[in-house]
Structures are given as C-alpha cells and as structure tokens.
Protein backbone atom coordinates (compact mmCIF):
# COMPACT_ATOMS: atom_id res chain seq x y z
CA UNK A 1 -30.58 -5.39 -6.88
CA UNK A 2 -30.71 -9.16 -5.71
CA UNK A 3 -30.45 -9.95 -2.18
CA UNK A 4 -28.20 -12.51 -0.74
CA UNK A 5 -29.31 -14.56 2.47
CA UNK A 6 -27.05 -14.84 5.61
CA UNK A 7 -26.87 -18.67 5.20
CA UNK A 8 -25.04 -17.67 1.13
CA UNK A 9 -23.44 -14.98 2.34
CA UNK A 10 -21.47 -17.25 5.16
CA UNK A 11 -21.28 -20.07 3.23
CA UNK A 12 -20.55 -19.20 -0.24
CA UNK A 13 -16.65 -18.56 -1.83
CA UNK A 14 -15.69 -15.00 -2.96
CA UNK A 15 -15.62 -16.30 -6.81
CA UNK A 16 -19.55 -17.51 -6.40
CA UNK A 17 -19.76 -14.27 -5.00
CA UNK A 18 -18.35 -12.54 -7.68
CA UNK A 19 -21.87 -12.99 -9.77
CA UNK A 20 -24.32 -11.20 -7.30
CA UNK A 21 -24.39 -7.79 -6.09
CA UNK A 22 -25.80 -7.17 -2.83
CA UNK A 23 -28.27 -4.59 -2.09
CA UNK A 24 -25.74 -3.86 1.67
CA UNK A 25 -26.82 -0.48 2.46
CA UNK A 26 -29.14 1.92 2.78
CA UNK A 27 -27.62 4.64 0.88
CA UNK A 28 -27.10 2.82 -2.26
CA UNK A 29 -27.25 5.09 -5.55
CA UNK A 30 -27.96 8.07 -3.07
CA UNK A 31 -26.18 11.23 -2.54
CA UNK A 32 -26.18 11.53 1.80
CA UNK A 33 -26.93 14.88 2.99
CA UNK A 34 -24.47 16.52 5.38
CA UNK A 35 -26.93 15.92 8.60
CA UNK A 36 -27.32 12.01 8.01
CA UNK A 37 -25.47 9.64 9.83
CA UNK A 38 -22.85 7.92 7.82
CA UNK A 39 -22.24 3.77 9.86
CA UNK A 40 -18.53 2.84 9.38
CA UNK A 41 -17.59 -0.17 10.14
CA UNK A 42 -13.61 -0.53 11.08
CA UNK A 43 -11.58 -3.41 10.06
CA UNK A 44 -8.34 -4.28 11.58
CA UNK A 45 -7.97 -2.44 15.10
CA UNK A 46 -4.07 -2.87 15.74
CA UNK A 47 -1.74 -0.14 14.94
CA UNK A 48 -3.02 1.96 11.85
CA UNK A 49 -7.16 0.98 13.41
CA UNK A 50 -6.56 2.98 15.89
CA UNK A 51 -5.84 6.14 13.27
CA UNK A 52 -8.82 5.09 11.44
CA UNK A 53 -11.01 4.81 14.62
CA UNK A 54 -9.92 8.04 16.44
CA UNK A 55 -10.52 9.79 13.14
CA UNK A 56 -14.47 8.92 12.42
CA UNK A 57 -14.56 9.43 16.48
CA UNK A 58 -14.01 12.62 15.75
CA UNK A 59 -16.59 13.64 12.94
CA UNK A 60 -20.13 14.82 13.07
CA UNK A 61 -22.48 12.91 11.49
CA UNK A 62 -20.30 9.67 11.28
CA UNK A 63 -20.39 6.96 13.86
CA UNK A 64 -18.29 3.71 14.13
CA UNK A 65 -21.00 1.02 14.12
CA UNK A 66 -18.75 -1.56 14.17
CA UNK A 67 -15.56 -2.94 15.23
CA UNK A 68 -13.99 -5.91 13.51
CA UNK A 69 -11.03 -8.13 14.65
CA UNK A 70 -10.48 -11.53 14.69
CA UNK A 71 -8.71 -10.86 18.01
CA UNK A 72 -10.94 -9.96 20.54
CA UNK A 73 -8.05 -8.60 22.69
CA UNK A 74 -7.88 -5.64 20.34
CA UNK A 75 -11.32 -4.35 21.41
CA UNK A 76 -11.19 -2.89 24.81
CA UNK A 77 -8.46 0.12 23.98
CA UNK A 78 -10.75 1.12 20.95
CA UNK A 79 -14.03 1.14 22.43
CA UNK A 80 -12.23 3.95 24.86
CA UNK A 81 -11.87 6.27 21.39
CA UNK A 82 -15.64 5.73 20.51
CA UNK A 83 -18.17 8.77 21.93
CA UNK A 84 -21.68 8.46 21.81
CA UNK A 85 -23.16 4.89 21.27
CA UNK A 86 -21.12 1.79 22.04
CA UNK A 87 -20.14 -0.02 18.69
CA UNK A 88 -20.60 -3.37 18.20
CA UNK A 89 -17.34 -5.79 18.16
CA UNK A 90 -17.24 -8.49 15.93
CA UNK A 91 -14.69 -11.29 14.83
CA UNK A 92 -15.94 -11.91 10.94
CA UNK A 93 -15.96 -8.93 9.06
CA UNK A 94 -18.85 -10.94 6.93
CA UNK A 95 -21.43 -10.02 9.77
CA UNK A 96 -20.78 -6.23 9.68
CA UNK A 97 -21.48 -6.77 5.45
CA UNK A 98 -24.34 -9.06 6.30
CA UNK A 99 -25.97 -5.04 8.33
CA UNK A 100 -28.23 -2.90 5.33
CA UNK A 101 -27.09 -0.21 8.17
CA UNK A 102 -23.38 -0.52 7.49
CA UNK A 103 -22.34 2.11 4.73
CA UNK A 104 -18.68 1.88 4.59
CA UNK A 105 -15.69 -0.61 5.75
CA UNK A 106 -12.29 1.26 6.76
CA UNK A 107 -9.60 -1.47 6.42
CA UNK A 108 -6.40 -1.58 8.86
CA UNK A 109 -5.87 -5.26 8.73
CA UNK A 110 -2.78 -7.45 7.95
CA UNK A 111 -2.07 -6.30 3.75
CA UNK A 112 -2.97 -9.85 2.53
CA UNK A 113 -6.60 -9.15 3.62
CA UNK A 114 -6.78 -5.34 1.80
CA UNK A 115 -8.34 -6.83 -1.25
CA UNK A 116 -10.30 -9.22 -0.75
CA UNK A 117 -12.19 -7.30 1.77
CA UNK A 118 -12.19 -4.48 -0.50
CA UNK A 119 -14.07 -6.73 -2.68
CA UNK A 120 -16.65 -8.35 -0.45
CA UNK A 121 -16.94 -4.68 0.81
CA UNK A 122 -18.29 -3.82 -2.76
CA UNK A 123 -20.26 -6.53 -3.41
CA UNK A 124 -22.40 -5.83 -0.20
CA UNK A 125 -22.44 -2.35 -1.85
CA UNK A 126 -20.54 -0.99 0.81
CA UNK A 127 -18.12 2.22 0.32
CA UNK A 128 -14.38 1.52 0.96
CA UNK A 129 -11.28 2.67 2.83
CA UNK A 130 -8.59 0.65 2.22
CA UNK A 131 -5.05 1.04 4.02
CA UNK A 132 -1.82 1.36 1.63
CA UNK A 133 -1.02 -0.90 -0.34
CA UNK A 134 -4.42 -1.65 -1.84
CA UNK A 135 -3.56 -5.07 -2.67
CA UNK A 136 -0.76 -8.12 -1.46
CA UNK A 137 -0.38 -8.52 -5.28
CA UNK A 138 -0.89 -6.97 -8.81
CA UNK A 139 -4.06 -9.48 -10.14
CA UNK A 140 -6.17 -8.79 -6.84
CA UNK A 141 -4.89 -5.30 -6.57
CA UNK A 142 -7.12 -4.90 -10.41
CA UNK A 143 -9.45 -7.42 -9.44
CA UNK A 144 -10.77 -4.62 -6.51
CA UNK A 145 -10.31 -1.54 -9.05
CA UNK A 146 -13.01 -3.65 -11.53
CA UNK A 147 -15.38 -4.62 -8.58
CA UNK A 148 -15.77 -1.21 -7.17
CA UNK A 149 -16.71 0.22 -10.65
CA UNK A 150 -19.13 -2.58 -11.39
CA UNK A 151 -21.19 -1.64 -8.21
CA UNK A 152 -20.59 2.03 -8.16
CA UNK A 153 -18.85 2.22 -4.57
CA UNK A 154 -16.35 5.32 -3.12
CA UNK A 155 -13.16 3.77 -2.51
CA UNK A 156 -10.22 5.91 -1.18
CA UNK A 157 -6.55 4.86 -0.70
CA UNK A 158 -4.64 5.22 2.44
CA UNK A 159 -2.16 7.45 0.69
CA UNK A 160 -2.76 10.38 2.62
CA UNK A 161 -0.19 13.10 1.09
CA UNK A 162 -2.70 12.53 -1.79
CA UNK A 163 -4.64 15.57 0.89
CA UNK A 164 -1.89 17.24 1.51
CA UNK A 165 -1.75 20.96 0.20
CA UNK A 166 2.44 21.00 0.22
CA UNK A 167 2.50 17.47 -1.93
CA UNK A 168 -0.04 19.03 -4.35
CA UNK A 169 1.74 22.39 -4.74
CA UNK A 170 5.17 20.70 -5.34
CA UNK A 171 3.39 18.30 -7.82
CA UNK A 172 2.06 20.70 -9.97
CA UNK A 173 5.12 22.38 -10.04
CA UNK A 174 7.08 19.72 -11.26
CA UNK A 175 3.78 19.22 -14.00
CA UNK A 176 4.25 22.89 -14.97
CA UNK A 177 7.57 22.41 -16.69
CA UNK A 178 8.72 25.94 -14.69
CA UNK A 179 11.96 23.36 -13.72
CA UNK A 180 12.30 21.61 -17.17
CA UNK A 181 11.62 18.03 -17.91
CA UNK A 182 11.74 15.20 -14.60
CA UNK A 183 14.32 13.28 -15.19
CA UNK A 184 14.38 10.74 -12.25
CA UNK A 185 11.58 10.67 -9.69
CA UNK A 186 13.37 9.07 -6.20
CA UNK A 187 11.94 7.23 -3.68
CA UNK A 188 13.22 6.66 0.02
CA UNK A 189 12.34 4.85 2.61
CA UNK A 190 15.49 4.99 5.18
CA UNK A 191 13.53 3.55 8.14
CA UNK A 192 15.32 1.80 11.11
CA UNK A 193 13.80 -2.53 11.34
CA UNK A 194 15.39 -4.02 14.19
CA UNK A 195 15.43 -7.40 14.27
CA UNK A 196 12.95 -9.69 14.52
CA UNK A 197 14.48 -12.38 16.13
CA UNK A 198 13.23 -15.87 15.85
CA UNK A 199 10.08 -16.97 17.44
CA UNK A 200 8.55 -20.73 17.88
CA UNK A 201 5.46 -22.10 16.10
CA UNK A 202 3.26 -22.67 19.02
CA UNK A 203 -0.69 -22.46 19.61
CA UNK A 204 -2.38 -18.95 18.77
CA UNK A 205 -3.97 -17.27 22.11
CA UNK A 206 -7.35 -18.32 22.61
CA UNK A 207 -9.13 -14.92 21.97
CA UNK A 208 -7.50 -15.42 18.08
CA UNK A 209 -9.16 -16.95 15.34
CA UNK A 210 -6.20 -17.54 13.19
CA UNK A 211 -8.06 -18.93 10.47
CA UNK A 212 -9.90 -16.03 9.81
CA UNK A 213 -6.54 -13.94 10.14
CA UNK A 214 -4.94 -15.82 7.99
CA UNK A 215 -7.55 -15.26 5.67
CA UNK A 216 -7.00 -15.62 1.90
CA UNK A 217 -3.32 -16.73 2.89
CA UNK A 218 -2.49 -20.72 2.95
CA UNK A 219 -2.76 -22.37 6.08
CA UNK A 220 0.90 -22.00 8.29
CA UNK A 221 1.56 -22.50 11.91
CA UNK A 222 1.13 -19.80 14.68
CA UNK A 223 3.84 -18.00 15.96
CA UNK A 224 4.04 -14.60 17.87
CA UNK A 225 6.54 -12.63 15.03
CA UNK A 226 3.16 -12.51 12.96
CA UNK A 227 0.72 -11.37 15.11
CA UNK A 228 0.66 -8.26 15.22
CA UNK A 229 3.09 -6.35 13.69
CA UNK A 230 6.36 -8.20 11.82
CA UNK A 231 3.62 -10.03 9.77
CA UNK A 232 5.28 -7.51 7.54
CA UNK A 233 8.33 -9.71 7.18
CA UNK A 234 6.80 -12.30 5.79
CA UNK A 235 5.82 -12.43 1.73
CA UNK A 236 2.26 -14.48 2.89
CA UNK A 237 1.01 -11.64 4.37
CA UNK A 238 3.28 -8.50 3.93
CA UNK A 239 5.21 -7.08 1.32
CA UNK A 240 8.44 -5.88 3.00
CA UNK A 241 8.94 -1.86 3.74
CA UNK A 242 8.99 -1.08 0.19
CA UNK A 243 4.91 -1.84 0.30
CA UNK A 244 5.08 -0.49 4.31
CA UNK A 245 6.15 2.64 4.84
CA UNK A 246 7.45 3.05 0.77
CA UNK A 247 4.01 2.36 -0.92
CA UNK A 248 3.79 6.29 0.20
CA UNK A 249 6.85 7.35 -1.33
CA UNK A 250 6.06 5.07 -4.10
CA UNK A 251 3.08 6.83 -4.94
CA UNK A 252 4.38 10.23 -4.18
CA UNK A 253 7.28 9.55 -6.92
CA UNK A 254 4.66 8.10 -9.40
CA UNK A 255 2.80 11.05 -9.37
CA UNK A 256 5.27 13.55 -9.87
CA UNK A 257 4.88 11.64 -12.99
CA UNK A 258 2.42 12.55 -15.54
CA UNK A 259 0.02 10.30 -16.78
CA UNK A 260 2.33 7.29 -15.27
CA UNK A 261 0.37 4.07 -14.41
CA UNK A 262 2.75 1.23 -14.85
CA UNK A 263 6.58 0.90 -16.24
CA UNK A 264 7.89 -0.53 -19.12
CA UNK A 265 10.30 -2.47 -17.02
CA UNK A 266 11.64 -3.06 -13.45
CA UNK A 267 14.77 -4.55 -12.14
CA UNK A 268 15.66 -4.62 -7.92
CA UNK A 269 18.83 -5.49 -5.88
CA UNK A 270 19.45 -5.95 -2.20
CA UNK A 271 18.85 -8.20 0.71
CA UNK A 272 18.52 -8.44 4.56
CA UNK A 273 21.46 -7.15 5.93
CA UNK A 274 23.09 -6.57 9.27
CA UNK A 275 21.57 -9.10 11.34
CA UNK A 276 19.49 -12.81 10.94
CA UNK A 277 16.07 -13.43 11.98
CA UNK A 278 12.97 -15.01 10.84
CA UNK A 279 12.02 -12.71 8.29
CA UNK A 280 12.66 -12.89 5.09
CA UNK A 281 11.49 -9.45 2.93
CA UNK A 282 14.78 -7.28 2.10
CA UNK A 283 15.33 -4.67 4.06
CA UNK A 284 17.42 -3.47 1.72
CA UNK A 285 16.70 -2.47 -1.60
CA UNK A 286 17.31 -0.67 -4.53
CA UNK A 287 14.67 -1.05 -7.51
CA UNK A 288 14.68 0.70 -10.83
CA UNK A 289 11.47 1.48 -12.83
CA UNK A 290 11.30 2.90 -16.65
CA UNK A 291 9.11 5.30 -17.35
CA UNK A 292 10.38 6.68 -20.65
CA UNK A 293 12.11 9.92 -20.57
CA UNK A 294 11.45 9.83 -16.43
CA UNK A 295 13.17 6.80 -14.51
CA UNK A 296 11.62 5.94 -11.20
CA UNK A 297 14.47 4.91 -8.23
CA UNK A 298 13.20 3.71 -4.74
CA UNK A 299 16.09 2.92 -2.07
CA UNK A 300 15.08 1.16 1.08
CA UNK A 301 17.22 0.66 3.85
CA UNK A 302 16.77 -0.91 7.20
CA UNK A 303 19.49 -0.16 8.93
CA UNK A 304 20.92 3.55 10.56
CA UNK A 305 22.46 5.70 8.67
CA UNK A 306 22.04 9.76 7.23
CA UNK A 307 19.44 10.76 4.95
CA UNK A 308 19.78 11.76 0.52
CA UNK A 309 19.74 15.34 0.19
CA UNK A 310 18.25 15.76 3.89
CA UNK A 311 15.58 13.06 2.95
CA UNK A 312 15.07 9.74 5.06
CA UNK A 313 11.40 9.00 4.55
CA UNK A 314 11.11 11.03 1.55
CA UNK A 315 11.03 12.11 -2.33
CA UNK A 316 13.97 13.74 -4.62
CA UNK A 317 12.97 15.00 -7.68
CA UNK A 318 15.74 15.33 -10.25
CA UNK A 319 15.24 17.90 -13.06
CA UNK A 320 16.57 19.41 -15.91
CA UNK A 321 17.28 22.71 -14.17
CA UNK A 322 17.97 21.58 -10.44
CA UNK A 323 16.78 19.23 -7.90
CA UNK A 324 13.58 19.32 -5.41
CA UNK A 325 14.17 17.99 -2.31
CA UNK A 326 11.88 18.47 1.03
CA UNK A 327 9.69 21.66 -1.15
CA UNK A 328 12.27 23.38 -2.00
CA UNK A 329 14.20 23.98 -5.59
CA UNK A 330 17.71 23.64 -5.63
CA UNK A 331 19.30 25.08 -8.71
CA UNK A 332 21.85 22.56 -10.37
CA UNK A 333 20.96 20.78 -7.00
CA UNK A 334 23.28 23.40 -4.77
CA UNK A 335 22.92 26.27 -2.93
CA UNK A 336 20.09 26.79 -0.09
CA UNK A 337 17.50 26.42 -1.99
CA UNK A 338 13.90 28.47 -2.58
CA UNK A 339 10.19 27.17 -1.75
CA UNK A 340 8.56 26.05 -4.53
CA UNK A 341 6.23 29.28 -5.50
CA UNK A 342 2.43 28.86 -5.00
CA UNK A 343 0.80 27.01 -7.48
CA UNK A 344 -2.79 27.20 -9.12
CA UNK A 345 -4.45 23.25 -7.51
CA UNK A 346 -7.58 21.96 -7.50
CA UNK A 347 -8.57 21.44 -4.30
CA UNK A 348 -11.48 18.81 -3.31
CA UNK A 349 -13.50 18.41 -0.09
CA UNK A 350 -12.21 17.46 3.55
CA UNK A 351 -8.69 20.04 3.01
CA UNK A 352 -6.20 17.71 4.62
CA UNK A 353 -7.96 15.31 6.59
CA UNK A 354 -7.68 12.19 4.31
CA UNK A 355 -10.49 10.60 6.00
CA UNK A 356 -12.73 13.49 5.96
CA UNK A 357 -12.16 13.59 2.13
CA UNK A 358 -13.28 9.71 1.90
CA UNK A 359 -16.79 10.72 3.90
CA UNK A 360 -16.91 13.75 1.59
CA UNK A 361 -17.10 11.35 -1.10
CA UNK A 362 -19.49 8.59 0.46
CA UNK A 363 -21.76 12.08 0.59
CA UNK A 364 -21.46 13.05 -2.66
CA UNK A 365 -20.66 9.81 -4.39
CA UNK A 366 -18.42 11.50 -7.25
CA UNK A 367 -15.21 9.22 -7.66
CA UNK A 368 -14.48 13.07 -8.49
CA UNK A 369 -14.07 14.26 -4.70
CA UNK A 370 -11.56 11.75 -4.26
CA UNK A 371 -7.81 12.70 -3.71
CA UNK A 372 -6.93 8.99 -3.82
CA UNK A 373 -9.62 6.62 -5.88
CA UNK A 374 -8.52 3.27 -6.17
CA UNK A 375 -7.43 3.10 -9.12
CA UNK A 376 -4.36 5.73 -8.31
CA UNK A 377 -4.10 3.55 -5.16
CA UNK A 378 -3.47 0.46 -7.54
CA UNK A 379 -0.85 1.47 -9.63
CA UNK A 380 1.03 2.81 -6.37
CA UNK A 381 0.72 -0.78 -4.76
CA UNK A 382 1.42 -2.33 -7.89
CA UNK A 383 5.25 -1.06 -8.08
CA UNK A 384 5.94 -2.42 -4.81
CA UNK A 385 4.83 -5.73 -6.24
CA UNK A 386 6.60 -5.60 -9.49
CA UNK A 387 9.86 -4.27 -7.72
CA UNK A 388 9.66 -7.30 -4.94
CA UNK A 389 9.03 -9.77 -8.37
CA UNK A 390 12.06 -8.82 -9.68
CA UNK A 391 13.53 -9.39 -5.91
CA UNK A 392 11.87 -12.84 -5.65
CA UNK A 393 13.30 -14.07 -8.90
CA UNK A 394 16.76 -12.90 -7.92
CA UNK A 395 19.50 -14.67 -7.16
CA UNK A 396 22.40 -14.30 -4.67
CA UNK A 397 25.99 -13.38 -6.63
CA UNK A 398 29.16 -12.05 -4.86
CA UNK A 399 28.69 -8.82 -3.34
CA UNK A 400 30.27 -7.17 -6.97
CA UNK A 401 26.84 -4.74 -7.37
CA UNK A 402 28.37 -3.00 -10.55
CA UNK A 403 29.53 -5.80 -12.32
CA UNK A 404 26.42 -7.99 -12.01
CA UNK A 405 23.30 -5.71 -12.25
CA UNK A 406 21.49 -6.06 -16.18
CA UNK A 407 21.33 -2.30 -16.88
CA UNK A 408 23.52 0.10 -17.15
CA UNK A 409 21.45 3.43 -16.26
CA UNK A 410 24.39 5.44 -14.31
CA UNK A 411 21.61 6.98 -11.82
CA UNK A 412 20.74 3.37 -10.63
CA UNK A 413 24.22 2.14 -10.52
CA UNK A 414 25.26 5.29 -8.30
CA UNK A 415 22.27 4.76 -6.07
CA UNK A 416 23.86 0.87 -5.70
CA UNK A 417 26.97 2.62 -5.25
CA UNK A 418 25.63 4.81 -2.10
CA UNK A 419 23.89 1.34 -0.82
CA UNK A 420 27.16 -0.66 -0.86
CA UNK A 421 28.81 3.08 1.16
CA UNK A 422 26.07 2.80 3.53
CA UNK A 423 26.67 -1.10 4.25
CA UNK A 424 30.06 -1.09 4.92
CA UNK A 425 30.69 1.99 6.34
CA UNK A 426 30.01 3.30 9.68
CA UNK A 427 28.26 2.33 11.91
CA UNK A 428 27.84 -0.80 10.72
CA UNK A 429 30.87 -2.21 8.70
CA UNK A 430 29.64 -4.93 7.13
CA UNK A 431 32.14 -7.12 5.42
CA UNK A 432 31.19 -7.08 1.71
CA UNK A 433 33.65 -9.19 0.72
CA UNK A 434 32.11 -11.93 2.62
CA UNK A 435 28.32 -11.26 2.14
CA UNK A 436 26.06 -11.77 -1.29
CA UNK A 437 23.83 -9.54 -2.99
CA UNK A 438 20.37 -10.58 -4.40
CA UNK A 439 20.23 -9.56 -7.76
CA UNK A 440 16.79 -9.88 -9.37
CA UNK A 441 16.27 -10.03 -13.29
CA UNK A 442 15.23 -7.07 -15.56
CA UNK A 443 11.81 -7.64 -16.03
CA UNK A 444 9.78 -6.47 -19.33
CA UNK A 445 6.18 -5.00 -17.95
CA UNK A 446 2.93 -4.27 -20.10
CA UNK A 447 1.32 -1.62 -18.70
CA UNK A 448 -1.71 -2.06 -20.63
CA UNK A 449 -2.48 -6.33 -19.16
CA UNK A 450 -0.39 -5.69 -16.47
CA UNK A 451 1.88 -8.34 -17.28
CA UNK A 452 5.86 -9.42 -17.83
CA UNK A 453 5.08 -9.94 -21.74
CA UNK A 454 4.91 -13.69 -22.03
CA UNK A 455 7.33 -14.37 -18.91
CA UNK A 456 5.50 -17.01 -17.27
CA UNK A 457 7.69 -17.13 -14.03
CA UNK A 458 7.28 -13.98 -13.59
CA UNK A 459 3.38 -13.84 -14.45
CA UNK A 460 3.29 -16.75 -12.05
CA UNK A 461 4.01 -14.08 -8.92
CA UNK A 462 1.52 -11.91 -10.65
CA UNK A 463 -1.12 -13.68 -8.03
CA UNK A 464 -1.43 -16.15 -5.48
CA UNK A 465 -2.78 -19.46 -4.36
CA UNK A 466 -6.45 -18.42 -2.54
CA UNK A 467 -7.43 -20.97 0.40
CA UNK A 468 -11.21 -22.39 -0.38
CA UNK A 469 -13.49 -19.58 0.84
CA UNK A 470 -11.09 -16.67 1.16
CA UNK A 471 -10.39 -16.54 -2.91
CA UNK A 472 -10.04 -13.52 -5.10
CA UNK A 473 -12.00 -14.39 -8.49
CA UNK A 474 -10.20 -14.93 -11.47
CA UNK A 475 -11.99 -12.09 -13.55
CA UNK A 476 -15.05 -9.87 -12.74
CA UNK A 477 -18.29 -10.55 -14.76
C-alpha cells in the first residue's frame, strides 16, 4: 500500500484523494486479538460525542487516543470521561488520519461532515463509526458505502436498535409470516422542537474554526442557531428530524421489510408549523414510500400532542392479521394485546452495546459481526433524503391536504387526515383556513442507480455543491 506524505495529505482535495489508499494503521488486513489495544479517535464532541466517548471510556482494551473538534471549548468536559492516559485534542480531524497508531474514527459531528469523513477515514485505512444518518445526501451517502469496500474497512451505523434483542425478535416475527403479509410499515417521530428563534450573523468565538466546521458545506456567515445544536434546522448542514431523531425509525420500518433497499417512489407533505424562526426544515411531515405489496409511512411532528397506538418515537406495523405496536400483537389491531413470542435470531458479538459490537468487528474484521454495516446504514439515510426531495420540490397550496396530494393510497391520506386533527386541534388550534401546506411531487425512484428516472430536478438534489478541499468525489476508482 502507497504512503501519502503529511504535506499531500493537508494539501490535497478529497477527489485527488480518491486515487491513493493510505497505509493509516497498524492493524491493516489483521484480525486484533482481544488483549491489544484498539486507538479510537472521536470526532465531534458535542451532544452525541459525549455517548461515543463515555462508551470506549468504558472498554478494556480500547483507548480514546484522540479527541477532535474544531471547537476547542468542547474539550475540557470530555477529557473528564477519559481514564488512563490523557488523549490528545485536536482541531483537524486530518492530523488524527495523518497517526499509523489511529485504528478507528467514531463520528458525532454536524451530519454534513458524516461522509466525507467517513471517506477520508477509509482512505487512511481507518475503521469507521459513523453517527445516523450516514450521509447529508443520497450520492455521498454511496460514495462512502464504495470507499469502505475498496479498502476493506469495518464501518458500523449509529442505528443502535440494530443491537437490540427486542427490535430483532419483533423483526423476525414480522419476517416469519406467523402475522400474515406487512402491509404498511409506520414510522414516527412525535418529538417536541421549540423554537429556534432568530439569531444575528455575527463573528464565530475565537476558540472556533468555522471553516473547518463548515466543512464540505459552502461558505455562510456565523451565527449562534448553528453552533451547536439547531444546525439541524438548516438543509446545509442538517436534514430536519426526519434524518434526526427519524433516521432510527426510518430504519427500524425499512427493516421490518424484507430485502427493502430503496422505493419505487416517494411523495411528502407538511411544513413548519406553530411558530416562525430561522429554520427552515419541516417540522412537520408526512412522507409516503412504495415498496410493492408493503407501503412505508413516516409522520413527523414538532409540536405536542398524544402518541399513534401508544407510539411517539416509535414503529407500527400493520398486518394482515392485526397490528404490532410497542412488541406486542394486537389482533385486528384491538384488544390488549400479547408479546410477540420468542423468536429463533442470530445474534452477533457485543449483545446490546452498539459500540461494543463495532470493536467486535474492528477485532475480527468480518463485515459479518456487524449489526449495522454501512451499507444498511445507507439505505436508512437515504429515505430521509428522498422524502425531504420530494419536500424541497414542493410547493405551498391552500391548506386542502386531500384534495391536492398526487396519490390516492387511503393509509397516507388518513395519516394527512390525523396531521391536519393534530394541527388544529388542541392545544394548539391552528387556523387552517389561513395557513398553506407544502405539497411535494410524487417522485419515480430507481432503486438500482439510485435515481428519480431521468428527473433532472430532482437528480439535481441527489448531491451537493463541495467547497474546494472538502469535496466528495464524483465516482470511486
């Protein structure tokens, strides 16, 4: 394997990159005994970093060797979690890559940074944990599948029910037929977002590099709604709650699924609701996905209100014989219900410690060990995307949801139906009458090129514009 110098390695673009593979670490093409030390390096120390810190804290034989921000005020309250030797805190990601040392990146950054550094990551021949959703869009979401198989890296998804025993039980029930064919796999993500408010553009502290935070992400002004948490607002970086909190339902609902990757089509309603701020995701939503004989719903909803069949954050399995909600059957969806009945699962090393199962696989290097390669991890993130395209290339129409959606599936329009309840009825009677709904286009998808079938508007949202040393290459090899 060809080395690359410091000097390339800082100065050279992601698509020169994309032609060299780095010889990065020491365990490359090796299976690591249990006694060795596996170096992590962890990416992104805000909110979901501190998960991913506390976690390889906690594990013998694993040691955070690096901590990686591009704000420097983020250090201090992580290097409390570390035991044992102090790891080093850097701004640049590129100079934890740059140590033969380093075997694996955990990323918790901002999600327009997932993929890219999920690529570099691979490159330096690094093994990969990548926070949900895997990508900020569909092309660079594949883009990082096809770079970790060309240089034979472990890269897990931040999915974690994918290690949870319950998830897998009720998923192989629903694969066993035992209920009758899965008619609509459900989605929810009924999560309270209080405003944002509005905040000025202004100069970024002094202990952020905002160039490197923004990234791959075109060059905007600073202001304090983005750093560090309602970047998620905002389509540059984030990808609404639907690619949040819902990438986990998302995936969830896809699974129950067999064989699903992609849909044959997508269509999504909604809009932000209930208050005006600087952000401009939905937090609203309703999105419809075909998968043949099983359609996929996902409802979002930002504001208060009750739960679907006792679900808020959650999955609802409709089926020919009854409906699964929270693990439990529910014949011709009534009654109290009965647990789901133990079923015969695979299960793969690290029981339900998601992070545990990603070191399990660094060991081992068998894509096999996995409970969330990828790839899986992909297609998950890749809904979100296709249901916020669909949302993007909407337009606003008089608040008339039944009368203006393109499809006529009567599980979709009853989910609208609920929406439009939940909207105008307590507590936050919303005035329907006067308000618009964003109605987005049904889109035509090819699962197999992961396209809209010759739509070039849509294709066009497919990807993004890269800033000059923070691109995602067009193709791999």
């Amino acid at each position: 394997m060809s080395q690359i110098t410091r000097r390339q390695f800082v100065k050279g673009s992601i698509a020169a990159m994309a032609t060299i593979t780095v010889a990065g670490t020491k365990s490359s093409g090796q299976v690591r005994g249990a006694n060795e030390a596996i170096r992590v390096a962890v990416a992104g120390l805000n909110g979901r970093g501190s998960a991913h810190v506390g976690a390889y804290a906690g594990m013998q034989n694993v040691q955070v060797a690096y901590l990686v921000d591009p704000d420097t005020r983020t250090y201090a309250r992580r290097l409390q979690q570390v035991r044992g030797p102090a790891p080093r805190t850097v701004q640049d990601i590129r100079r934890a890559l740059e140590d033969r040392n380093v075997d694996a990146i955990s990323i918790a950054t901002p999600n327009h940074w997932h993929a890219l550094m999920t690529i570099w990551g691979a490159q330096a021949g690094k093994h990969v944990y990548v926070e949900k959703p895997s990508s900020h869009n569909v092309h660079e979401g594949r883009i990082a599948v096809q770079m970790a198989r060309r240089h034979n890296v472990i890269v897990q998804h931040g999915t974690q029910s994918r290690s949870d025993a319950a998830w897998a039980n009720t998923i192989a029930a629903i694969h066993s037929g035992r209920y009758g064919r899965l008619l609509v796999s459900r989605g929810l993500c009924y999560k309270r977002r209080n405003s944002i408010g509005n905040r000025p553009n202004g100069n970024p502290p002094a202990e952020l590099d905002f160039n490197l935070w923004l990234g791959p992400a075109q060059r905007t002004a600073f202001h304090t709604n983005l750093v560090h948490y309602n970047w998620h607002w905002f389509w540059d970086f984030g990808n609404g709650d639907i690619g949040n909190q819902g990438v986990h339902q998302f995936d969830i609902a896809r699974w129950a699924i067999q064989g699903a990757t992609l849909p044959r089509s997508v269509v999504t309603v909604g809009g932000r609701f209930g208050y005006s701020d600087q952000g401009q995701t939905p937090n609203t939503q309703v999105s419809l996905m075909d998968f043949g004989q099983t359609k996929l719903i996902f409802e979002v909803r930002g504001l208060t209100g009750p739960g679907y069949r006792n679900q808020s954050v959650g999955n609802v399995f409709h089926l020919e014989q009854g409906v699964i909600a929270g693990h439990r059957f529910f014949a011709r969806g009534a009654g109290a219900g009965e647990a789901i009945p133990d079923m015969e699962v695979a299960r793969r090393p690290g029981g339900s410690n998601h992070f545990a199962n990603f070191i399990a696989g660094v060991r081992s290097r068998r894509r096999a060990d996995l409970n969330a390669d990828i790839e899986e991890g992909h297609y998950s993130s890749a809904l979100c995307h296709l249901a916020n395209i669909s949302y993007q290339m909407g337009r606003n129409v008089a608040f008339a949801p039944r009368a203006r959606v393109t499809t006529e599936n009567r599980d979709f329009l009853e989910s609208i139906e609920r929406m439009e309840a939940h909207l105008s009825g307590n507590p936050h009677n919303l005035r329907l009458a006067e308000m618009q709904l964003h109605v987005g286009p049904l889109l035509q998808v090819q699962a197999r090129t992961e396209n809209f079938n010759g739509n070039a508007e849509a294709n066009r949202l497919l990807t993004r514009q890269y800033r000059e040393g923070f691109a995602v290459p067009e193709r791999v090899g």
